[in-house]
C-alpha atoms as a PDB file:
ATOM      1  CA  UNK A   1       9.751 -46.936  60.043  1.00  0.00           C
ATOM      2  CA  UNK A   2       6.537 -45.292  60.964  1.00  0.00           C
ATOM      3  CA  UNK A   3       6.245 -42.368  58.639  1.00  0.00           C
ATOM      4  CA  UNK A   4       4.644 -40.002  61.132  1.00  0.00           C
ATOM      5  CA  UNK A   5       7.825 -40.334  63.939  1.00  0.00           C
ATOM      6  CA  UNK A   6      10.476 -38.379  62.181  1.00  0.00           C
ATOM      7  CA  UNK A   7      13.629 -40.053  63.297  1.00  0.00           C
ATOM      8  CA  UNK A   8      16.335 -38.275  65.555  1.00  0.00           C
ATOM      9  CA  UNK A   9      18.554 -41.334  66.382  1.00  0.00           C
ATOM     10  CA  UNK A  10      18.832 -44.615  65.451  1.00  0.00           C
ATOM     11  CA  UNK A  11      20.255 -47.640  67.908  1.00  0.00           C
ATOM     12  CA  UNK A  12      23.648 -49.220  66.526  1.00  0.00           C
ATOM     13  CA  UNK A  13      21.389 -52.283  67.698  1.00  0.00           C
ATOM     14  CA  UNK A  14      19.476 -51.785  64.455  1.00  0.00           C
ATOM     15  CA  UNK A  15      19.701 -54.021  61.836  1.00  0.00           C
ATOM     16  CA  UNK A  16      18.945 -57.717  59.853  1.00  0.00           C
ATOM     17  CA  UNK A  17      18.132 -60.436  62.500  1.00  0.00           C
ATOM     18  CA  UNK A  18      18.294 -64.179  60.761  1.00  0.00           C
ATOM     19  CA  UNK A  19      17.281 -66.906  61.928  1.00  0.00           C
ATOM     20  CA  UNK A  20      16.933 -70.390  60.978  1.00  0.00           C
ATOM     21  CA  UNK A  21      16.338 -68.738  57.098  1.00  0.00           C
ATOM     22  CA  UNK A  22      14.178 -66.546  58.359  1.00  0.00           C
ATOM     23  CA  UNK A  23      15.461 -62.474  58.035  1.00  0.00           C
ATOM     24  CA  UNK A  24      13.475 -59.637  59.791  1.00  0.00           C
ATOM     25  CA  UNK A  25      14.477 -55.962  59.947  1.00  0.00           C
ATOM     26  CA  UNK A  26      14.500 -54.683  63.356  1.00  0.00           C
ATOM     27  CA  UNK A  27      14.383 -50.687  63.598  1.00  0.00           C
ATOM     28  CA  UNK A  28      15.141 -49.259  67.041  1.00  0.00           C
ATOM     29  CA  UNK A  29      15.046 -45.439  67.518  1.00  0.00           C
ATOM     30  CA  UNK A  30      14.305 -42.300  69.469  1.00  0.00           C
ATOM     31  CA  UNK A  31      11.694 -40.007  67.833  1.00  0.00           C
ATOM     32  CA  UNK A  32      12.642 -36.099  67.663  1.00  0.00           C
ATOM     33  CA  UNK A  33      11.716 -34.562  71.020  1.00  0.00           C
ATOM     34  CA  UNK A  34      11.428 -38.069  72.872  1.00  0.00           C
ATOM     35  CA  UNK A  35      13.359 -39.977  75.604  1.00  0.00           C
ATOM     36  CA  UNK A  36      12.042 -42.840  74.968  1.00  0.00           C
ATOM     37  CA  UNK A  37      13.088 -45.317  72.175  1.00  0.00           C
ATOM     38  CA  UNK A  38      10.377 -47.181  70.009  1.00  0.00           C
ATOM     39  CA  UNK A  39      10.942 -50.672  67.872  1.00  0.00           C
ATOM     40  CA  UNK A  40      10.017 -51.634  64.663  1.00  0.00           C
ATOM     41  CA  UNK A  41      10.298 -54.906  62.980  1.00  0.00           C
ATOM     42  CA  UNK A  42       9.649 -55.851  59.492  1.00  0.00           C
ATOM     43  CA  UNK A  43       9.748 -58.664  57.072  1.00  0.00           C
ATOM     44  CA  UNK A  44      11.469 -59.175  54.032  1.00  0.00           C
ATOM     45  CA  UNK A  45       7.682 -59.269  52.700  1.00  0.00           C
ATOM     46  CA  UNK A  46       7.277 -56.160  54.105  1.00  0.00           C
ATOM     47  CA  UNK A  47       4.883 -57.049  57.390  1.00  0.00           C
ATOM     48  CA  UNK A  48       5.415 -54.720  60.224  1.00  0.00           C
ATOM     49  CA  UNK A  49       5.344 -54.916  64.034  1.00  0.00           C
ATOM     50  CA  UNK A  50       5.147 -52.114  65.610  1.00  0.00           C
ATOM     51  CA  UNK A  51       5.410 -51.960  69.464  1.00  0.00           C
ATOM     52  CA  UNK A  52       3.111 -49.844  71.355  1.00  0.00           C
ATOM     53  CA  UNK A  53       4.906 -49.256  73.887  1.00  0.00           C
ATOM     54  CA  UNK A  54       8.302 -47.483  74.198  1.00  0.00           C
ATOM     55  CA  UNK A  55      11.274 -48.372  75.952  1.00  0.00           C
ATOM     56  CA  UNK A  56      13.762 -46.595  78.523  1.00  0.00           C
ATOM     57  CA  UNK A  57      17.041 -47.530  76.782  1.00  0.00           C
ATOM     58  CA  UNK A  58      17.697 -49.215  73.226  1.00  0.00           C
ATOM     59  CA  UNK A  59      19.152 -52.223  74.983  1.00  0.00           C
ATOM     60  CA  UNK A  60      15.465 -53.083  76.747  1.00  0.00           C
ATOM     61  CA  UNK A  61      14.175 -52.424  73.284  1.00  0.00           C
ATOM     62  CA  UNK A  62      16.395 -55.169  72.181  1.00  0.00           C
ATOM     63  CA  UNK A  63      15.824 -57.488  74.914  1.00  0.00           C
ATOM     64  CA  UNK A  64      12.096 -57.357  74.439  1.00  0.00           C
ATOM     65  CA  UNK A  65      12.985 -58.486  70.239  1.00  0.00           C
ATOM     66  CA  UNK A  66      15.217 -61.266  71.833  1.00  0.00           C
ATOM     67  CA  UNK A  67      12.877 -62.420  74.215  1.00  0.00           C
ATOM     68  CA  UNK A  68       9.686 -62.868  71.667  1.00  0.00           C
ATOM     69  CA  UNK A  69      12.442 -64.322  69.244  1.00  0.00           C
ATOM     70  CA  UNK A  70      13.367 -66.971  72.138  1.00  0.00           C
ATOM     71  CA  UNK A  71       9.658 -67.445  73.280  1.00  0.00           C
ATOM     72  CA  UNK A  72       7.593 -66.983  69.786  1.00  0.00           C
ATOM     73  CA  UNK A  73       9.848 -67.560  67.396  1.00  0.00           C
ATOM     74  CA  UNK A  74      10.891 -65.122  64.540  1.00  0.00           C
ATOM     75  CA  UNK A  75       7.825 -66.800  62.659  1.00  0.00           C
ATOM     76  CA  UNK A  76       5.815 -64.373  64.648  1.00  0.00           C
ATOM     77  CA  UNK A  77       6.662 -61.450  62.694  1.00  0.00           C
ATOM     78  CA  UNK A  78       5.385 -63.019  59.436  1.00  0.00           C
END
């Protein structure tokens, strides 16, 4: 996680995403003093995506991850 967002909740929707051998990290969370939740994914080789935007609820976070997983591919966040 970015190191300049100190973290004030994390989504239960956090966690290891694998697919087809490939494993990815995905961090969603509310910064301190925020509404709005933020993603983070990261490789097992230690690549991050970080989204620019933020979300309204930790469940659109997680449909955005889903949807570039079904569109991209989880290749993408090599």
């Amino acid at each position: 996680m970015n190191q300049h967002q100190p973290l004030s909740e994390r989504s239960e929707l956090s966690g290891r995403y694998t697919e087809c051998g490939i494993a990815v990290t995905v961090e969603i969370f509310r910064p301190s003093g925020s509404d709005d939740w933020r993603m983070e994914v990261t490789s097992l080789e230690d690549q991050v995506t970080d989204w620019n935007e933020s979300f309204a609820s930790a469940h659109e976070a997680w449909e955005e991850f889903i949807y570039v997983v079904n569109t991209e591919g989880l290749a993408v966040f090599l």
